[in-house]
C-alpha atoms as a PDB file:
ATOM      1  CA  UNK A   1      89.061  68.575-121.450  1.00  0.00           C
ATOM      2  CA  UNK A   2      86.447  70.681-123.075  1.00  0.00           C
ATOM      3  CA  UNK A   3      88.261  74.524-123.505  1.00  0.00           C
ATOM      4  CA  UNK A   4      85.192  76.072-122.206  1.00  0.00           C
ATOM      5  CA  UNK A   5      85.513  73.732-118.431  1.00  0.00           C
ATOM      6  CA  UNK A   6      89.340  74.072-118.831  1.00  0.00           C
ATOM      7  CA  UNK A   7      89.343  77.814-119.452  1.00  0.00           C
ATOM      8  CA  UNK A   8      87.044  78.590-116.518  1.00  0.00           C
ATOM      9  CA  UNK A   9      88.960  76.568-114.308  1.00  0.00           C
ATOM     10  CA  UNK A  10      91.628  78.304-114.607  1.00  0.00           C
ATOM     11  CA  UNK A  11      90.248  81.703-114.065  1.00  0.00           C
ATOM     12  CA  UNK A  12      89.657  80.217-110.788  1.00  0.00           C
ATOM     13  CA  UNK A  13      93.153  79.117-110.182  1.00  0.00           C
ATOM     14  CA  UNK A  14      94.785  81.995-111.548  1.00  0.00           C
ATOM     15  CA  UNK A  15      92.189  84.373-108.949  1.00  0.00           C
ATOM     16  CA  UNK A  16      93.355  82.131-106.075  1.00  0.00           C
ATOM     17  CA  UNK A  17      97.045  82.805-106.794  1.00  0.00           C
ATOM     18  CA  UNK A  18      96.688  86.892-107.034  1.00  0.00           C
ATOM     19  CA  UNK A  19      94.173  86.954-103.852  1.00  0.00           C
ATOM     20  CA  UNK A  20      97.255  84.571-102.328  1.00  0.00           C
ATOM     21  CA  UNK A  21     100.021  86.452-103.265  1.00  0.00           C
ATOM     22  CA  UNK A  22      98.302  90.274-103.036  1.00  0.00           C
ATOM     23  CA  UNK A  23      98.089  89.080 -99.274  1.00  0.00           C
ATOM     24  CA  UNK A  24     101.910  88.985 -98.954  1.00  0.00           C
ATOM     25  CA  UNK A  25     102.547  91.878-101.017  1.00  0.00           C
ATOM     26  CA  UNK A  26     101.642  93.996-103.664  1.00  0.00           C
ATOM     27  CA  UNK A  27     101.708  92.779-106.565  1.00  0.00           C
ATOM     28  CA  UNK A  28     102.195  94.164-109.968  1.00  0.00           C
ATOM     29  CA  UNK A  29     101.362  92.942-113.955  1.00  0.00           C
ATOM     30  CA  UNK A  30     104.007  91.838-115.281  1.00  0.00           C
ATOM     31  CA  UNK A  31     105.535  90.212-111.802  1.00  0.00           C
ATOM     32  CA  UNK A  32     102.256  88.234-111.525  1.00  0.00           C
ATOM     33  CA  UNK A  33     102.449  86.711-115.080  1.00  0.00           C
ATOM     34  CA  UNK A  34     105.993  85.949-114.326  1.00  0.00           C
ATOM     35  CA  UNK A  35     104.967  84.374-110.981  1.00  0.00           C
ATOM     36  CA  UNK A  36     101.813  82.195-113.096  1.00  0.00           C
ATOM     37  CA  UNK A  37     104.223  81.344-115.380  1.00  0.00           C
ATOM     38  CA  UNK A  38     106.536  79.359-113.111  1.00  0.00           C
ATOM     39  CA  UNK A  39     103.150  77.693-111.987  1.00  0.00           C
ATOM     40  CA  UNK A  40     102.598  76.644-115.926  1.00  0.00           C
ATOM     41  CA  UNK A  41     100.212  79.069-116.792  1.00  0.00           C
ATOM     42  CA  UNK A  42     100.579  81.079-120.230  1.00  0.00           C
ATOM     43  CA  UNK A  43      98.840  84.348-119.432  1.00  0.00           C
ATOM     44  CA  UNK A  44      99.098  87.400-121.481  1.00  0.00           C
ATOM     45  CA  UNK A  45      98.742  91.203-120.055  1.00  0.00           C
ATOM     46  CA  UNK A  46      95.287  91.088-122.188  1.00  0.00           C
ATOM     47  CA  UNK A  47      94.270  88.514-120.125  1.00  0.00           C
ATOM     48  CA  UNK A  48      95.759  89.456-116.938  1.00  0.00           C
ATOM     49  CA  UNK A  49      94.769  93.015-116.300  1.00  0.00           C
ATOM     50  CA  UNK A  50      90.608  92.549-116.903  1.00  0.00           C
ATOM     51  CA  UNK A  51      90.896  90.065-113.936  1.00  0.00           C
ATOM     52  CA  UNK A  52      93.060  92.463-111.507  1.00  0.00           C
ATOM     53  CA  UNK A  53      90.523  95.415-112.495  1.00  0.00           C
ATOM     54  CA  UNK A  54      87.666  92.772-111.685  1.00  0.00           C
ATOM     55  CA  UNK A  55      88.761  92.153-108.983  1.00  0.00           C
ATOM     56  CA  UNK A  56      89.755  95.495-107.773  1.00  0.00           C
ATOM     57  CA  UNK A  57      86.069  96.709-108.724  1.00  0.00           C
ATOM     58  CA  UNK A  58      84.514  93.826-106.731  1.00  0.00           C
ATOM     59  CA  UNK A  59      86.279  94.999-103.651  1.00  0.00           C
ATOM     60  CA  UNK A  60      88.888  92.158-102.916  1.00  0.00           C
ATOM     61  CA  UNK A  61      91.505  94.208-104.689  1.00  0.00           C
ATOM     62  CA  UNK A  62      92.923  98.042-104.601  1.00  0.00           C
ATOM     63  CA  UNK A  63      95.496  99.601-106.401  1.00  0.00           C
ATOM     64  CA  UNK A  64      98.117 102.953-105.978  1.00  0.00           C
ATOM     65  CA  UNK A  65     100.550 103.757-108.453  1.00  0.00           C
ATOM     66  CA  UNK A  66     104.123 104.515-108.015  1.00  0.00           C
ATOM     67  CA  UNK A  67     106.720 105.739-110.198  1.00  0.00           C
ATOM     68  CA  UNK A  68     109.592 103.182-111.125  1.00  0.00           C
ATOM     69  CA  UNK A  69     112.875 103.649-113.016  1.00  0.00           C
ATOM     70  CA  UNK A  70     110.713 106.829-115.054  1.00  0.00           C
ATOM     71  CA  UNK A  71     107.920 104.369-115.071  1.00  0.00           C
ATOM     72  CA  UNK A  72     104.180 104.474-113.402  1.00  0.00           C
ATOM     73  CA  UNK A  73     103.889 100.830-111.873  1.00  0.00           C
ATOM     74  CA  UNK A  74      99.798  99.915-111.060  1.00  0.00           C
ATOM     75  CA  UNK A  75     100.387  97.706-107.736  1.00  0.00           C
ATOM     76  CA  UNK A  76      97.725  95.535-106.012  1.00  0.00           C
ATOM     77  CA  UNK A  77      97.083  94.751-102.671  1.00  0.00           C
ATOM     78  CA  UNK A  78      94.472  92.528-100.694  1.00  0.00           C
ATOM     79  CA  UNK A  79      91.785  94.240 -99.095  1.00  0.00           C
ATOM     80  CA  UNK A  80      90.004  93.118 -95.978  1.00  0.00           C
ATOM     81  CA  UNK A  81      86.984  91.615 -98.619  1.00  0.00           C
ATOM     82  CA  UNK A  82      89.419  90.088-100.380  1.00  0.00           C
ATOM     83  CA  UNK A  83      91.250  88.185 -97.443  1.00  0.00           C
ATOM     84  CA  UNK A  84      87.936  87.096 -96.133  1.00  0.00           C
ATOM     85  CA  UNK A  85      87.234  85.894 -99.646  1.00  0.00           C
ATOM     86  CA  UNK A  86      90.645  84.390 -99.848  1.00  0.00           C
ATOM     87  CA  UNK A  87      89.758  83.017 -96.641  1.00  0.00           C
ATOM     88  CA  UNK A  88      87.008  81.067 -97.770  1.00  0.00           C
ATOM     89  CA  UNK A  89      88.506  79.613-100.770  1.00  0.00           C
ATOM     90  CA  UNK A  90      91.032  78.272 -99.489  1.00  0.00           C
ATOM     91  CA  UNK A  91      88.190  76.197 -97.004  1.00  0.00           C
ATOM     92  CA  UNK A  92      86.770  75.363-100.342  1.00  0.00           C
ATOM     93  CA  UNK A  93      89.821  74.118-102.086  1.00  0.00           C
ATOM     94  CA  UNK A  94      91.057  71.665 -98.928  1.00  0.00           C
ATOM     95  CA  UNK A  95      87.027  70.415 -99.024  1.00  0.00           C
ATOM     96  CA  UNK A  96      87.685  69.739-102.648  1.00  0.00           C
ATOM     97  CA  UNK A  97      91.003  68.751-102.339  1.00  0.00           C
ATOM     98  CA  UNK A  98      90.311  66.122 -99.670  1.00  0.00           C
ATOM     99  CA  UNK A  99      86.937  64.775-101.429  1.00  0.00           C
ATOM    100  CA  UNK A 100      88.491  64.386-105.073  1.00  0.00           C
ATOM    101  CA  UNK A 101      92.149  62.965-103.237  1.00  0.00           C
END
């Protein structure tokens, strides 16, 4: 697969998963590459964070910080835009899903 097609692929995938989780709970850096990880994908924090603060300034994302063993932890949750985006994926994804099946 050309890296270009496979790389922004999986900018797509790896979105889905924070909007999916975020909804649960917030969500935090290095929890999130942990959780990506289990799902196969090799992210690094330099990769990582640009897309959380991309998404966070787009609206589907916000943030509060909160102090943990000494530590400032940056956690994310879903926002109303970004379940109704969420939302709409996911209607997207089973389309896909279905017509490529």
């Amino acid at each position: 697969m050309n890296d270009f097609v496979k790389k922004r692929l999986f900018h797509g995938f790896i979105t889905m998963h924070i909007l999916h989780h975020a909804k649960d709970q917030p969500i935090y850096g290095s929890w999130m590459v942990s959780e990506l990880a289990h799902h196969g994908y090799q992210l690094s924090y330099g990769t990582l964070y640009p897309i959380l603060h991309g998404l966070e300034k787009e609206g589907l994302l916000i943030s509060s910080a909160s102090t943990v063993e000494g530590k400032v932890r940056k956690y994310y949750a879903l926002t109303p835009l970004g379940e109704e985006a969420l939302s709409e994926l996911r209607i997207y994804l089973k389309e896909l899903s279905d017509e490529v099946s």
